[in-house]
Protein backbone atom coordinates (compact mmCIF):
# COMPACT_ATOMS: atom_id res chain seq x y z
CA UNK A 1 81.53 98.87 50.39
CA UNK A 2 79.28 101.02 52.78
CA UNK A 3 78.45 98.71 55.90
CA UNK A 4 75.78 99.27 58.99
CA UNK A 5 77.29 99.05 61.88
CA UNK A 6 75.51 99.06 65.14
CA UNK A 7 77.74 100.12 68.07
CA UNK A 8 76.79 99.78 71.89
CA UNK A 9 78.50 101.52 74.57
CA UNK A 10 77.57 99.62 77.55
CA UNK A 11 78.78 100.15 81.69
CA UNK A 12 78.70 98.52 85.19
CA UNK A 13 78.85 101.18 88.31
CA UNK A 14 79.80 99.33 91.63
CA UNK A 15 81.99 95.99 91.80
CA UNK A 16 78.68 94.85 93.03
CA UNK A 17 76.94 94.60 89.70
CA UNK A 18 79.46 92.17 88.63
CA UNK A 19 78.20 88.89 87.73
CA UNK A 20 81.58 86.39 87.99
CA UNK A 21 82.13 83.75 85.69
CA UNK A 22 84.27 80.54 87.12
CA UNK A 23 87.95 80.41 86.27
CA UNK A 24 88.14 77.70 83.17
CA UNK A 25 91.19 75.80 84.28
CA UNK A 26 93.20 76.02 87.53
CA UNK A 27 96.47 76.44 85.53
CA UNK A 28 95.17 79.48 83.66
CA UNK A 29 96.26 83.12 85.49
CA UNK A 30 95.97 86.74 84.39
CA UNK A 31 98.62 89.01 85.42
CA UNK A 32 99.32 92.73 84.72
CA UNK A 33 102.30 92.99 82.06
CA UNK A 34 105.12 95.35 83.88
CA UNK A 35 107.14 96.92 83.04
CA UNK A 36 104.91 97.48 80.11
CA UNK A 37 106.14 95.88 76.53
CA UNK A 38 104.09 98.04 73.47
CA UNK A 39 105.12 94.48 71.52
CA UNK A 40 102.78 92.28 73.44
CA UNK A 41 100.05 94.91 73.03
CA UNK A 42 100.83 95.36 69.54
CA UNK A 43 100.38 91.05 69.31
CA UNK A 44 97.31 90.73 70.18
CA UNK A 45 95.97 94.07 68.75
CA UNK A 46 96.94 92.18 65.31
CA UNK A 47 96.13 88.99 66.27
CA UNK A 48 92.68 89.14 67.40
CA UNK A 49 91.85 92.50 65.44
CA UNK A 50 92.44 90.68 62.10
CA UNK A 51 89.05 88.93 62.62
CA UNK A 52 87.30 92.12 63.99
CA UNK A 53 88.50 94.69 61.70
CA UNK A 54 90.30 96.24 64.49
CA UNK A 55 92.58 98.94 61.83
CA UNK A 56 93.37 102.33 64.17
CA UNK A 57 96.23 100.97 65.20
CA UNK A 58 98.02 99.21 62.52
CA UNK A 59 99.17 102.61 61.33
CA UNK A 60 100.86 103.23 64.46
CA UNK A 61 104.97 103.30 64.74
CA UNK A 62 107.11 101.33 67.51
CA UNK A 63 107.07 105.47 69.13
CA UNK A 64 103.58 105.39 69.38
CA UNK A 65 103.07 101.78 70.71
CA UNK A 66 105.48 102.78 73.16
CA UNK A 67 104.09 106.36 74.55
CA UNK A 68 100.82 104.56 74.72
CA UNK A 69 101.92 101.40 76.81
CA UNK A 70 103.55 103.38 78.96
CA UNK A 71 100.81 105.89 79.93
CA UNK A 72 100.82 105.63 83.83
CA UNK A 73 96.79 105.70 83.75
CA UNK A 74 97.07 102.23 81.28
CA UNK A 75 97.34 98.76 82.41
CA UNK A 76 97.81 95.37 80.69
CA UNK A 77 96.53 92.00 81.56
CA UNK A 78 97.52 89.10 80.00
CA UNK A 79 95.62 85.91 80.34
CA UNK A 80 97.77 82.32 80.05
CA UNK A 81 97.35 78.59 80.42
CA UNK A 82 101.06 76.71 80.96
CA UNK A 83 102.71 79.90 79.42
CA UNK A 84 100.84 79.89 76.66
CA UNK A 85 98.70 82.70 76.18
CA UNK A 86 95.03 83.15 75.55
CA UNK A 87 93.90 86.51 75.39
CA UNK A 88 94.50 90.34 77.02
CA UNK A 89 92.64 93.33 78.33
CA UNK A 90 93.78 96.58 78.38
CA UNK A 91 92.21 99.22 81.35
CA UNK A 92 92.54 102.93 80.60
CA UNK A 93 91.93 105.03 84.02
CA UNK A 94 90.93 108.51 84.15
CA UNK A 95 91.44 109.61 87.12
CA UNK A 96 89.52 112.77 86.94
CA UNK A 97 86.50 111.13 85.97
CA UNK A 98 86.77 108.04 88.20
CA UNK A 99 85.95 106.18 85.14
CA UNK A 100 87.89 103.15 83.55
CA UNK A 101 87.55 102.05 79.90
CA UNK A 102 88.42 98.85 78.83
CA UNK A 103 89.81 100.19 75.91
CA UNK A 104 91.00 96.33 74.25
CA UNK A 105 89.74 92.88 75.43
CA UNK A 106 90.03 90.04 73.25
CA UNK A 107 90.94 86.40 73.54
CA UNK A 108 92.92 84.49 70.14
CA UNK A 109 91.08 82.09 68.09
CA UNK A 110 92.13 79.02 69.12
CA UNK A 111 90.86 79.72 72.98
CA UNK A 112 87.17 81.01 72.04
CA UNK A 113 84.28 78.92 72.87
CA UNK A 114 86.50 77.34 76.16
CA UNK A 115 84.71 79.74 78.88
CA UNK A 116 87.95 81.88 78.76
CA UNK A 117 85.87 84.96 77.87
CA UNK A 118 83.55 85.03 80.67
CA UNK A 119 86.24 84.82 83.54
CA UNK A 120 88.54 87.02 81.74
CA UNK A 121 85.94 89.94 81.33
CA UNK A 122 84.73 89.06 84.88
CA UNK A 123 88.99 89.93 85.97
CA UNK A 124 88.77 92.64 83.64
CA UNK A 125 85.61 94.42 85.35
CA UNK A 126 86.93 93.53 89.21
CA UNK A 127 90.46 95.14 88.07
CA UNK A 128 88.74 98.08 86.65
CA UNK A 129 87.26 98.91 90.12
CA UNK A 130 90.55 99.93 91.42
CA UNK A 131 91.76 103.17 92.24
CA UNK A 132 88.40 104.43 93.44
CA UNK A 133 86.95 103.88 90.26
CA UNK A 134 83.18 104.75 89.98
CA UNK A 135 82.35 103.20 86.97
CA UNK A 136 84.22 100.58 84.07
CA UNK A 137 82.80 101.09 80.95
CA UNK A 138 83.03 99.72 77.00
CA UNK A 139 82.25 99.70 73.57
CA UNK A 140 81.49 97.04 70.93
CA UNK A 141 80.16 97.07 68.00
CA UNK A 142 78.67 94.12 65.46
CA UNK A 143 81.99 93.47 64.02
CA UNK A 144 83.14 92.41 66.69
CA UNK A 145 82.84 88.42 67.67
CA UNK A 146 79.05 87.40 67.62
CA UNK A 147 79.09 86.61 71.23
CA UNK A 148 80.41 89.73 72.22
CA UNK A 149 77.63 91.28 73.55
CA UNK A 150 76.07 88.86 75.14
CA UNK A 151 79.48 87.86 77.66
CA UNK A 152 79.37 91.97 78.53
CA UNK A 153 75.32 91.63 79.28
CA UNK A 154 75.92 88.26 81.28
CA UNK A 155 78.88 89.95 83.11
CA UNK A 156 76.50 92.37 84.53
CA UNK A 157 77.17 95.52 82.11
CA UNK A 158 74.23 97.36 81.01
CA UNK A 159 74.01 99.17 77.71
CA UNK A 160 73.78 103.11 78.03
CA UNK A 161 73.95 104.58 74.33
CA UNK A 162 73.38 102.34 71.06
CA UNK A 163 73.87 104.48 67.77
CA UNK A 164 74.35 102.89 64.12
CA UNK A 165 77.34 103.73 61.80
CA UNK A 166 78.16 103.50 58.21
CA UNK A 167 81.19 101.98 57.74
CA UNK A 168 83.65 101.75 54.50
CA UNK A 169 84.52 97.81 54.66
CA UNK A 170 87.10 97.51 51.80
């Protein structure tokens, strides 16, 4: 089945811009995952991607996982509450471009709608601005979670291209 898929790539340019959303519990703590483990990333790919047709990946080997995750210019944050953990966000620098993607953000089920979003993506964008980074930037699309969007918007990113896809949903 053909499906319409609007997709929005959307930025934030100076740490300024940023507009913070309060931490959700004092227990709860993000912290980069080193030494990298491609198994953690590979989690909550599945996990969260289930519900968001996230698919690019599920093709990929235990080689692959691992020459990705341990790309120098990507870092992984994982958020957790008592050792239990919530949701991640991956940051892909380019160096040459001063730019940094968030290339994966995503929190599981059972924490959405608990305000972990917001403060996550607010880590997420504050992280990004590292390394003399000029720019963190995204893309989502409306498969994603229906609230989405609106977290980047409220976070202080702004959209800079919108295009519409046709999509094979099987």
């Amino acid at each position: 089945m053909i499906t319409r898929v609007d997709r929005n790539y959307l930025e934030i340019n100076s740490p300024s811009e940023i507009k913070f959303s309060s931490k959700p519990k004092n227990i709860c703590k993000i912290k980069i995952k080193n030494p990298p483990d491609f198994q953690i990333n590979k989690f909550f790919y599945k996990q969260i991607g289930k519900s968001y047709r996230w698919i690019d990946r599920l093709i990929w080997d235990d080689v692959k996982w691992m020459n990705y995750t341990n790309n120098s210019n990507l870092e992984t944050y994982i958020m957790s509450d008592n050792e239990e953990l919530i949701g991640f966000f991956e940051l892909l620098f380019n160096p040459d471009t001063s730019k940094c993607e968030i290339a994966y953000f995503g929190i599981l089920d059972q924490y959405i709608g608990k305000k972990y979003g917001g403060y996550l993506l607010s880590e997420a964008l504050k992280l990004g601005f590292r390394k003399n980074t000029k720019k963190v930037w995204l893309h989502t699309c409306s498969l994603d979670h229906k609230n989405a969007l609106k977290n980047y918007l409220k976070r202080g990113m702004k959209i800079f291209k919108s295009e519409t896809i046709n999509v094979d949903i099987n």
